[in-house]
N, C-alpha and C. Protein backbone atom coordinates (compact mmCIF):
# COMPACT_ATOMS: atom_id res chain seq x y z
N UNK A 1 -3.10 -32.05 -9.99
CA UNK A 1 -2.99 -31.00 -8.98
C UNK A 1 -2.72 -29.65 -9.66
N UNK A 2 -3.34 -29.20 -8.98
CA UNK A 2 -3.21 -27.32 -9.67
C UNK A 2 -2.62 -26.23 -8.31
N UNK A 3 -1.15 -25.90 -9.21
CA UNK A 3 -0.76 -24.77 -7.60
C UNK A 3 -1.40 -23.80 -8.16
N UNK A 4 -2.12 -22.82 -6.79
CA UNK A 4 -2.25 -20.90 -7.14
C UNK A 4 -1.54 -20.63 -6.15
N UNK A 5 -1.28 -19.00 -6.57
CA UNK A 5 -0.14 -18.72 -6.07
C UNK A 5 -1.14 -17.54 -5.64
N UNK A 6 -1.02 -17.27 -4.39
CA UNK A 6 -1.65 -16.06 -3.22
C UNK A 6 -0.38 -15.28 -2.83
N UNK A 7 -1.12 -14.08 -3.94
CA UNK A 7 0.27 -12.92 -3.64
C UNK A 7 -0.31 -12.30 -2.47
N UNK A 8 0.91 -11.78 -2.12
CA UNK A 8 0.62 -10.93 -0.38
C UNK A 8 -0.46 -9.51 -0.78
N UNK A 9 -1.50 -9.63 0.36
CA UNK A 9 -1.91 -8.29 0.14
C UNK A 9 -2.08 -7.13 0.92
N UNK A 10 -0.97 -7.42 1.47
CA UNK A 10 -0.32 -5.98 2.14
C UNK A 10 0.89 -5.93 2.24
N UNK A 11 1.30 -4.43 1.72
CA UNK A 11 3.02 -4.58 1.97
C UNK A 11 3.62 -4.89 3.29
N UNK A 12 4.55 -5.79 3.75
CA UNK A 12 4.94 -5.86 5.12
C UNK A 12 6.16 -7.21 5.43
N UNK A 13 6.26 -7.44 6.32
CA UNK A 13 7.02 -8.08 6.65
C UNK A 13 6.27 -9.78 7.07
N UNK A 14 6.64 -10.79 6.21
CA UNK A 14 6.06 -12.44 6.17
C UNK A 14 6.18 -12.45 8.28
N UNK A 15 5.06 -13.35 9.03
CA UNK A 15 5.51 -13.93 10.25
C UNK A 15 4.66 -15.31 10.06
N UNK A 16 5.30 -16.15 10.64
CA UNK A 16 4.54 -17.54 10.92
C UNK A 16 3.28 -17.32 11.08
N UNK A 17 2.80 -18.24 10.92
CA UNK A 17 1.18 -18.60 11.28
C UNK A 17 1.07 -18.91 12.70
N UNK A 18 2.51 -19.29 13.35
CA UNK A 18 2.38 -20.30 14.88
C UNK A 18 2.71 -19.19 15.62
N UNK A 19 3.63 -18.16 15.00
CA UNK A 19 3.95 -16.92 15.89
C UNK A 19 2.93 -16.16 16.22
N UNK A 20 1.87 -16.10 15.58
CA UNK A 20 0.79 -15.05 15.54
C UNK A 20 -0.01 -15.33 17.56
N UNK A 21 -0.12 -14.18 17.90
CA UNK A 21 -0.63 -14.45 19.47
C UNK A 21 -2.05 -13.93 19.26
N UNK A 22 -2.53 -15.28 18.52
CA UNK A 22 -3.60 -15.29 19.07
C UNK A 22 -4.17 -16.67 18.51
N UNK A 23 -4.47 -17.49 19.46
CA UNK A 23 -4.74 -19.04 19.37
C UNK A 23 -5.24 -19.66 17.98
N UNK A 24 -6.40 -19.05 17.64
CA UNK A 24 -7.39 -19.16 16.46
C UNK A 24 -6.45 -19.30 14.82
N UNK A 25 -5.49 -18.44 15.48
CA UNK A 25 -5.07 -19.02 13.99
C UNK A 25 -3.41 -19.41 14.15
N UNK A 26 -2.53 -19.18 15.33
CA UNK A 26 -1.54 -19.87 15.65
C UNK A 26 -1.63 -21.36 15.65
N UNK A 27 -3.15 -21.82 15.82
CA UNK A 27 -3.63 -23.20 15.96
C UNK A 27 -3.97 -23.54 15.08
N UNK A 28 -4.16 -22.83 13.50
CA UNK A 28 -4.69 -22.74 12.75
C UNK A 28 -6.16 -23.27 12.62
N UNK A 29 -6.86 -23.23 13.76
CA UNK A 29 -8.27 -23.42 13.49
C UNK A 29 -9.09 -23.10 12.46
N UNK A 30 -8.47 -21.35 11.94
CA UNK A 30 -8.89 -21.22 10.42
C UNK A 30 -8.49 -21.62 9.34
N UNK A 31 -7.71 -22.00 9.47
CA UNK A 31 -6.93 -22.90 8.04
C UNK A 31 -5.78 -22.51 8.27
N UNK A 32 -4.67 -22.93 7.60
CA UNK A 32 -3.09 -22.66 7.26
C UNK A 32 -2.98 -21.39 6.15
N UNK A 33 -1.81 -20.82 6.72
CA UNK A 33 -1.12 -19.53 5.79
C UNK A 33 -0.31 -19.01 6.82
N UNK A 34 -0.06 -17.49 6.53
CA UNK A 34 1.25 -16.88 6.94
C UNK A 34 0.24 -15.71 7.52
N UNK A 35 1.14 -14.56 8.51
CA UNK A 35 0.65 -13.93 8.85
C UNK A 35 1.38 -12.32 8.15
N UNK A 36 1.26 -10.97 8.41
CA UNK A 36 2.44 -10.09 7.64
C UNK A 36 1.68 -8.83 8.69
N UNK A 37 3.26 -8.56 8.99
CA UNK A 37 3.45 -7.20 9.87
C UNK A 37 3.43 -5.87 8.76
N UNK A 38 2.34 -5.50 8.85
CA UNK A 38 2.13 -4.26 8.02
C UNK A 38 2.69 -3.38 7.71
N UNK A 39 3.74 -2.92 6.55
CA UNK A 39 3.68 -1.65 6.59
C UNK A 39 3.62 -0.82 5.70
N UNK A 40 2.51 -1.39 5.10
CA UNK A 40 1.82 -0.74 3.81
C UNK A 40 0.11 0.05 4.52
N UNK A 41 -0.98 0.63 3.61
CA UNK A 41 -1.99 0.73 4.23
C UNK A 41 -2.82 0.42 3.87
N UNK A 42 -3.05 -0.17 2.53
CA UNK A 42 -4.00 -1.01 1.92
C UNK A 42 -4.27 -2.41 2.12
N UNK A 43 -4.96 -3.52 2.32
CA UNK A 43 -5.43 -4.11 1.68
C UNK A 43 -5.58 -4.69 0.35
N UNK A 44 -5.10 -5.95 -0.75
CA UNK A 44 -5.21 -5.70 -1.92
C UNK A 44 -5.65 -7.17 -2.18
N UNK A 45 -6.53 -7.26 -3.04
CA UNK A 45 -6.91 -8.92 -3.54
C UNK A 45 -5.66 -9.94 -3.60
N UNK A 46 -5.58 -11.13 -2.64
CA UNK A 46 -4.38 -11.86 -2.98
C UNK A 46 -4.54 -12.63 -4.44
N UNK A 47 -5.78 -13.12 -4.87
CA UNK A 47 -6.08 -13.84 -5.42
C UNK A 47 -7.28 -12.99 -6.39
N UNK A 48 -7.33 -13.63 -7.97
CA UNK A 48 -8.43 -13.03 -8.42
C UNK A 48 -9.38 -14.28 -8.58
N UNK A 49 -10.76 -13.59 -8.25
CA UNK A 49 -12.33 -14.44 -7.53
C UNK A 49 -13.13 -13.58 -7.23
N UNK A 50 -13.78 -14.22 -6.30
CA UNK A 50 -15.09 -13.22 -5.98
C UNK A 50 -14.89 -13.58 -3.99
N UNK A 51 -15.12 -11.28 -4.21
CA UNK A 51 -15.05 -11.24 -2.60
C UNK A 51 -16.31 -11.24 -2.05
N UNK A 52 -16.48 -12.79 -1.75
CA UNK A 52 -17.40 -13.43 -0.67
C UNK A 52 -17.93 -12.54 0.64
N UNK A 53 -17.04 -11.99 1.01
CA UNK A 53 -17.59 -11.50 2.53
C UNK A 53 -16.72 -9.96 2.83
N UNK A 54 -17.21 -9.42 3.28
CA UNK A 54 -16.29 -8.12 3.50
C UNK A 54 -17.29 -7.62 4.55
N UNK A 55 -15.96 -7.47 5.95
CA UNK A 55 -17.05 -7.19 6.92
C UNK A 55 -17.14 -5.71 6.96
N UNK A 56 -17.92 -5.01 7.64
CA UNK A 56 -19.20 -4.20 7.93
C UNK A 56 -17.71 -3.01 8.22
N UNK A 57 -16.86 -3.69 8.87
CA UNK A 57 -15.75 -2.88 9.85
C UNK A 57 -15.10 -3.14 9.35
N UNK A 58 -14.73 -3.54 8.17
CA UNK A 58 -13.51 -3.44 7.26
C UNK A 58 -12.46 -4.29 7.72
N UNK A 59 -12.37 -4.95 8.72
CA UNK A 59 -11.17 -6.05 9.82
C UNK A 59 -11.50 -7.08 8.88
N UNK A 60 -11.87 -7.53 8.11
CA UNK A 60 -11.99 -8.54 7.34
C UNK A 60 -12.41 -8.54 6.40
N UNK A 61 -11.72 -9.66 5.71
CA UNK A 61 -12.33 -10.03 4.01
C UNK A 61 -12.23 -11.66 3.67
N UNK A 62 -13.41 -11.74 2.60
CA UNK A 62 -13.02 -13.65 2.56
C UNK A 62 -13.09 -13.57 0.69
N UNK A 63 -12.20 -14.44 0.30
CA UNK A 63 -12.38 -14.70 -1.31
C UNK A 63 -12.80 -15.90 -1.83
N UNK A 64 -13.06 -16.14 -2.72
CA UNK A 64 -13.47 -17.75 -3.54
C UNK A 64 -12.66 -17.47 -4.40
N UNK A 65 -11.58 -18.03 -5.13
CA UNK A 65 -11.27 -18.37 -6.53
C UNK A 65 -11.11 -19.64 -6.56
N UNK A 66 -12.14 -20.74 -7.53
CA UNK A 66 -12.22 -21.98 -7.94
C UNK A 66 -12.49 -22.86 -6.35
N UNK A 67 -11.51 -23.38 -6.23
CA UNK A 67 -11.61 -24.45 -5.17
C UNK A 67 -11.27 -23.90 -3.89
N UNK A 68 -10.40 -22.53 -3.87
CA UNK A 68 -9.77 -22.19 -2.69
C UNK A 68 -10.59 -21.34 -2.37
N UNK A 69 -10.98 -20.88 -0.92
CA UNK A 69 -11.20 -19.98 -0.10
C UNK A 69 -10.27 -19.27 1.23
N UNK A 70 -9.97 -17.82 0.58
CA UNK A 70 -9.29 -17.10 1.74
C UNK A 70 -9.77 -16.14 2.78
N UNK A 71 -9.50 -16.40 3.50
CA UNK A 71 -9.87 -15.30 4.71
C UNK A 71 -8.41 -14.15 5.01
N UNK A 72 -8.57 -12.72 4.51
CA UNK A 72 -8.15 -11.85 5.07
C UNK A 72 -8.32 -11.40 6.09
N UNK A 73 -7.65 -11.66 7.57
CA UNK A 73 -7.97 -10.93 8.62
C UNK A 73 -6.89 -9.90 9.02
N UNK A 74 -7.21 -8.69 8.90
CA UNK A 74 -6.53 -7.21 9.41
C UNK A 74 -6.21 -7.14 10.52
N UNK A 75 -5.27 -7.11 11.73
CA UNK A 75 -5.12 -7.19 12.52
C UNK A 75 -5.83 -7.85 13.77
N UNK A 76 -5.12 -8.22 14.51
CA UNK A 76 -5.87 -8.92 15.56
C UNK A 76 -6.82 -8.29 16.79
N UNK A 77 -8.25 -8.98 16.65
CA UNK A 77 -9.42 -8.46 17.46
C UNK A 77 -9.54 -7.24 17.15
N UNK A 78 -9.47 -6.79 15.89
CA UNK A 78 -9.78 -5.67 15.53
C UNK A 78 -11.45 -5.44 15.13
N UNK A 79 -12.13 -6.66 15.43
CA UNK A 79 -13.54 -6.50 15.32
C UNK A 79 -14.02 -5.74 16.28
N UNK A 80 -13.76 -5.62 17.51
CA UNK A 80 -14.11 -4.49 18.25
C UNK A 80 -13.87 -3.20 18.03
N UNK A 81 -13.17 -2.86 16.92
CA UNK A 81 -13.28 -1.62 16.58
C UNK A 81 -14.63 -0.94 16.25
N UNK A 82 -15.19 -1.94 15.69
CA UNK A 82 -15.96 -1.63 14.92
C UNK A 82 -16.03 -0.73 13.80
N UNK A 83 -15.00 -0.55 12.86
CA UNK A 83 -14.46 -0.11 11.73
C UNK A 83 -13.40 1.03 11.90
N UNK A 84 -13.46 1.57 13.32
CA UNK A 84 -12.10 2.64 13.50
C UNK A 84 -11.21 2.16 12.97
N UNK A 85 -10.51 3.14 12.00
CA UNK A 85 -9.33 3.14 11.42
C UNK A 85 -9.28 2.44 10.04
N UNK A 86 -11.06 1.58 9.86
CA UNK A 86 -10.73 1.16 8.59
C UNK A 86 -11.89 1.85 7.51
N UNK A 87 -11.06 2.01 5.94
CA UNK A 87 -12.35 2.03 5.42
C UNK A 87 -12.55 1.04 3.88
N UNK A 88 -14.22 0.62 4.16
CA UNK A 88 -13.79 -0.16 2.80
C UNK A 88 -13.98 0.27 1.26
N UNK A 89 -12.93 -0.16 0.52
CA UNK A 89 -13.14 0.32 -0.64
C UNK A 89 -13.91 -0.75 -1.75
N UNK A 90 -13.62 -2.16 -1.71
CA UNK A 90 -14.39 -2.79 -2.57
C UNK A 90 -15.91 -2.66 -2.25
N UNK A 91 -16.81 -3.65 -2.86
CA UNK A 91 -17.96 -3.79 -2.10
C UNK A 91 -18.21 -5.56 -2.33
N UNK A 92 -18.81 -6.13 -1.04
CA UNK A 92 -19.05 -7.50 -1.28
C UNK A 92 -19.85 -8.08 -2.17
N UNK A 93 -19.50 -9.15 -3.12
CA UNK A 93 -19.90 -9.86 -4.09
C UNK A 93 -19.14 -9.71 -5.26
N UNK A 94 -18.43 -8.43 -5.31
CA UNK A 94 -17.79 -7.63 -6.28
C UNK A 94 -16.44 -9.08 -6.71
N UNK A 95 -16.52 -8.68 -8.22
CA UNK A 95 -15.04 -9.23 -8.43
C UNK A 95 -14.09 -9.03 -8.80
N UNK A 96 -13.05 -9.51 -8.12
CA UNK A 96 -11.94 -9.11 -8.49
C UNK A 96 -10.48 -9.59 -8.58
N UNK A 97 -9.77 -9.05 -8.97
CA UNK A 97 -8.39 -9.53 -10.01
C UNK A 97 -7.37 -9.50 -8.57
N UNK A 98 -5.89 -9.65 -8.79
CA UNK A 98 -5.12 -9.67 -8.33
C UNK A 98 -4.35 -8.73 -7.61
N UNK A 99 -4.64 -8.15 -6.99
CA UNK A 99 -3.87 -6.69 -6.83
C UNK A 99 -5.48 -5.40 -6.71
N UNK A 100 -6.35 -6.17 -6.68
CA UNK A 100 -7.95 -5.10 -6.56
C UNK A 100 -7.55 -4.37 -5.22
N UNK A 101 -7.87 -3.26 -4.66
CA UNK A 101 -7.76 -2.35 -3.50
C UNK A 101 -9.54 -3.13 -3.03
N UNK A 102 -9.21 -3.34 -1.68
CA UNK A 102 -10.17 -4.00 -0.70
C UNK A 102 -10.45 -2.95 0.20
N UNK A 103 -9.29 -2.56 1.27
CA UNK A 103 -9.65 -2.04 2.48
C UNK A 103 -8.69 -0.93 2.70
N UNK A 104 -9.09 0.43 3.28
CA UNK A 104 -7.73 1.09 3.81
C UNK A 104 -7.47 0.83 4.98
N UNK A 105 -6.67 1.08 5.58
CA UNK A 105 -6.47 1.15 7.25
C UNK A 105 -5.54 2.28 7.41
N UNK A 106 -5.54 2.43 9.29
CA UNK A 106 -4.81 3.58 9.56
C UNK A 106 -3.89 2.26 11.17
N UNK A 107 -2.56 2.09 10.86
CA UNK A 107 -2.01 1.27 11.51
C UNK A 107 -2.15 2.09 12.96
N UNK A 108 -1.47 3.52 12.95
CA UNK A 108 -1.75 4.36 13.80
C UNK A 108 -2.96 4.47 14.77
N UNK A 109 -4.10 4.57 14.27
CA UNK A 109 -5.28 4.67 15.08
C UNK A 109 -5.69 3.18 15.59
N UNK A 110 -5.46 2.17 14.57
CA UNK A 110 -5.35 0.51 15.57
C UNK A 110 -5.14 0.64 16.69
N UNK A 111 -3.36 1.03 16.37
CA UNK A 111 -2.49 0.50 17.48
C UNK A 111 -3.14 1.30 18.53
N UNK A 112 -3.66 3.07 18.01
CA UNK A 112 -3.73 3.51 19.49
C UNK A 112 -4.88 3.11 20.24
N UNK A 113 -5.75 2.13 19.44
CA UNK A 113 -6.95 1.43 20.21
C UNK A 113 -6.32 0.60 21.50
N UNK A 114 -5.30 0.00 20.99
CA UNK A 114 -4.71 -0.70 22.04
C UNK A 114 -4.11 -2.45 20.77
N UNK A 115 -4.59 -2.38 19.87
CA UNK A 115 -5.00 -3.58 18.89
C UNK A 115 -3.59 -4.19 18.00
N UNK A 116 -3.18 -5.08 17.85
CA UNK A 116 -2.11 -5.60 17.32
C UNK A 116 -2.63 -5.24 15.37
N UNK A 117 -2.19 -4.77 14.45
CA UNK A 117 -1.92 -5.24 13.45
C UNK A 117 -1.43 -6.13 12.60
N UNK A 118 -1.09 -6.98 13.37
CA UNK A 118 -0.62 -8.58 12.58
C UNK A 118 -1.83 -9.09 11.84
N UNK A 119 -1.21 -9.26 10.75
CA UNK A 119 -2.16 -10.05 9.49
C UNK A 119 -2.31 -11.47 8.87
N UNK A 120 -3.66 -12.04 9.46
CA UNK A 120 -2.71 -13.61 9.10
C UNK A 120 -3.78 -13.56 7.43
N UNK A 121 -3.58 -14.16 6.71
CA UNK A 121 -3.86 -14.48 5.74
C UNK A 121 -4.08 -16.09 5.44
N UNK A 122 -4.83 -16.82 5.54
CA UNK A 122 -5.79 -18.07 5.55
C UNK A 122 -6.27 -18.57 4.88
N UNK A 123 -5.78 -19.86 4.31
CA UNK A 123 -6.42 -20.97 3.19
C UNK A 123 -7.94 -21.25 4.18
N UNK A 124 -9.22 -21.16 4.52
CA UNK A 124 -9.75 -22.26 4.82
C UNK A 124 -10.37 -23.08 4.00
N UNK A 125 -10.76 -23.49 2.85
CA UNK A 125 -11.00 -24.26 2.10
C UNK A 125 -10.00 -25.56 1.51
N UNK A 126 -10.09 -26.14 0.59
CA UNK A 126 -9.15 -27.01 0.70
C UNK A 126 -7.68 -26.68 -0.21
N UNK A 127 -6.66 -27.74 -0.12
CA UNK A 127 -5.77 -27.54 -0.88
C UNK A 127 -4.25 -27.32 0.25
N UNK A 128 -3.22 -27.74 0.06
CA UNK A 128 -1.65 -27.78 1.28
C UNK A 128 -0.83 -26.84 0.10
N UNK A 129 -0.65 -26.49 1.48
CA UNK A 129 0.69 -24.84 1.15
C UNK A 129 1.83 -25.65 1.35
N UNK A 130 2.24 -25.31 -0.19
CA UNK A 130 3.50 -25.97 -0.63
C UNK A 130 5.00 -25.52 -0.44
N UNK A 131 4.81 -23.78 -0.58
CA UNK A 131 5.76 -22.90 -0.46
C UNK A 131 5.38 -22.04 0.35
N UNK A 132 5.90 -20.99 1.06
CA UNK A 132 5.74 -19.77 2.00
C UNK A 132 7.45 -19.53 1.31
N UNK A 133 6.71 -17.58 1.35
CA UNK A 133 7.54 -16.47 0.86
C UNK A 133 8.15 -16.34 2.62
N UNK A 134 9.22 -15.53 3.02
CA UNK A 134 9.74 -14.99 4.43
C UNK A 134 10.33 -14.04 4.02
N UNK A 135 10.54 -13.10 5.17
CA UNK A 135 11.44 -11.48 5.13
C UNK A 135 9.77 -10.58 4.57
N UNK A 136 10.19 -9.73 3.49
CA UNK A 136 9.85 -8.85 3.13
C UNK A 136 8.73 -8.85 1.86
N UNK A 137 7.54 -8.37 1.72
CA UNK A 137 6.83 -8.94 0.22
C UNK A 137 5.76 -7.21 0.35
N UNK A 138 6.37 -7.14 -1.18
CA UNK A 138 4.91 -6.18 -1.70
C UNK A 138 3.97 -6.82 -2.08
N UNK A 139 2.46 -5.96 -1.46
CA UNK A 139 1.08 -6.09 -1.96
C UNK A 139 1.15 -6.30 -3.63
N UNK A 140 0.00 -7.26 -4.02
CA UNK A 140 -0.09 -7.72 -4.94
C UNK A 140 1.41 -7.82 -6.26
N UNK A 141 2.13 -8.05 -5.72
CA UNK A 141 3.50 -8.31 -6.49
C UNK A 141 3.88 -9.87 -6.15
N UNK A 142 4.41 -10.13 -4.80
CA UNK A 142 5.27 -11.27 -4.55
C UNK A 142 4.15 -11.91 -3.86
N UNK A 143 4.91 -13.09 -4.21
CA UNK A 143 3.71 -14.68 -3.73
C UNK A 143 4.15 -14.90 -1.85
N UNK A 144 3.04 -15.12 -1.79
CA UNK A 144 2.99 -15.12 -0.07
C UNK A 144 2.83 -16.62 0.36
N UNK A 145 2.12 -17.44 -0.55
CA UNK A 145 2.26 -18.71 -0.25
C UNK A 145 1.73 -19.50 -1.36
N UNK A 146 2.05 -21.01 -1.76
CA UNK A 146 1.39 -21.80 -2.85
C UNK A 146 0.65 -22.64 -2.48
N UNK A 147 -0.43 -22.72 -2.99
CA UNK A 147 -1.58 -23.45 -2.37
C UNK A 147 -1.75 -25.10 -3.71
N UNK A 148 -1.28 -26.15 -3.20
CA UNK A 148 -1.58 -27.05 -4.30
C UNK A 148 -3.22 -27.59 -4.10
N UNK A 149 -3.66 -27.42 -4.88
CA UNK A 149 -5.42 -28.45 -5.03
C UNK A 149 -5.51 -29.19 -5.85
C-alpha cells in the first residue's frame, strides 16, 4: 500500500464531506474527501500529476497522479455561473506539482450570485482516506487528507 498525501488547495477552514448541502457529495456519490470554507482566493494543485480537466468556468478541476484521481469542485452550483468570478490560470493537460496556481476566484462576486463557496475536494478514483486534517489548513502547505492505494 502506498499513502499520498493531498495537501489542501485553498486556504480555509476543513468541513465534513456529510456537512456539505448538497447531496452529490454529502452522499459522496463523487467519491470521499473533505470539503474547505474558503478564505484564501486561489485554487492550488493538491497533488502533483496531470490536470485532466479544467472546466471552461473555472468551478472546477480534476487531477491524475498515478492511481488517484481528484476532483476540485469550487463552490457549490457554481456551474451556472458560467465563469463569473472565476479565472483560470493553469491550462488543461498541463502538469503540475504541488502547490501549481489553478484557478482565481472572487468569493465576493459568488456569494453575490446568490452561490455557496464551500469546497469539497474528492478522491473519485480508487484508494480509502486514512487521515483527514480539521480546523484550519493553508493552500499547498498542510495535508487535507491521506489517501492509502
Amino acid at each position: 500500500m502506498t499513502r499520498i498525501n493531498v495537501v489542501a488547495p485553498i486556504d480555509g477552514t476543513v468541513v465534513e464531506l456529510e456537512k456539505v448541502p448538497d447531496d452529490v457529495f454529502a452522499q459522496k456519490m463523487a467519491g470521499d474527501g473533505s470539503a474547505i470554507d474558503p478564505t484564501g482566493s486561489v485554487a492550488l494543485s493538491p497533488v502533483s500529476g496531470e490536470l485532466v480537466k479544467l472546466f471552461p468556468g473555472g468551478h472546477a478541476f480534476a487531477l491524475v497522479a498515478g492511481e488517484v484521481e481528484l476532483i476540485v469542485h469550487i463552490g457549490l452550483d457554481t456551474v451556472e455561473l458560467n465563469g463569473t468570478g472565476f479565472e483560470n490560470i493553469a491550462t488543461e493537460g498541463q502538469m503540475v506539482e504541488i502547490g501549481t496556481p489553478i484557478v482565481r476566484f472572487n468569493r465576493a462576486i459568488i456569494e453575490g450570485e446568490g452561490k455557496s463557496v464551500l469546497s469539497p475536494v474528492v478522491s473519485c478514483g480508487s484508494g480509502t482516506i486514512v487521515s483527514r486534517a480539521n480546523g484550519s489548513v493553508k493552500a499547498g502547505r498542510d495535508i487535507l487528507f491521506v489517501l492509502e492505494v
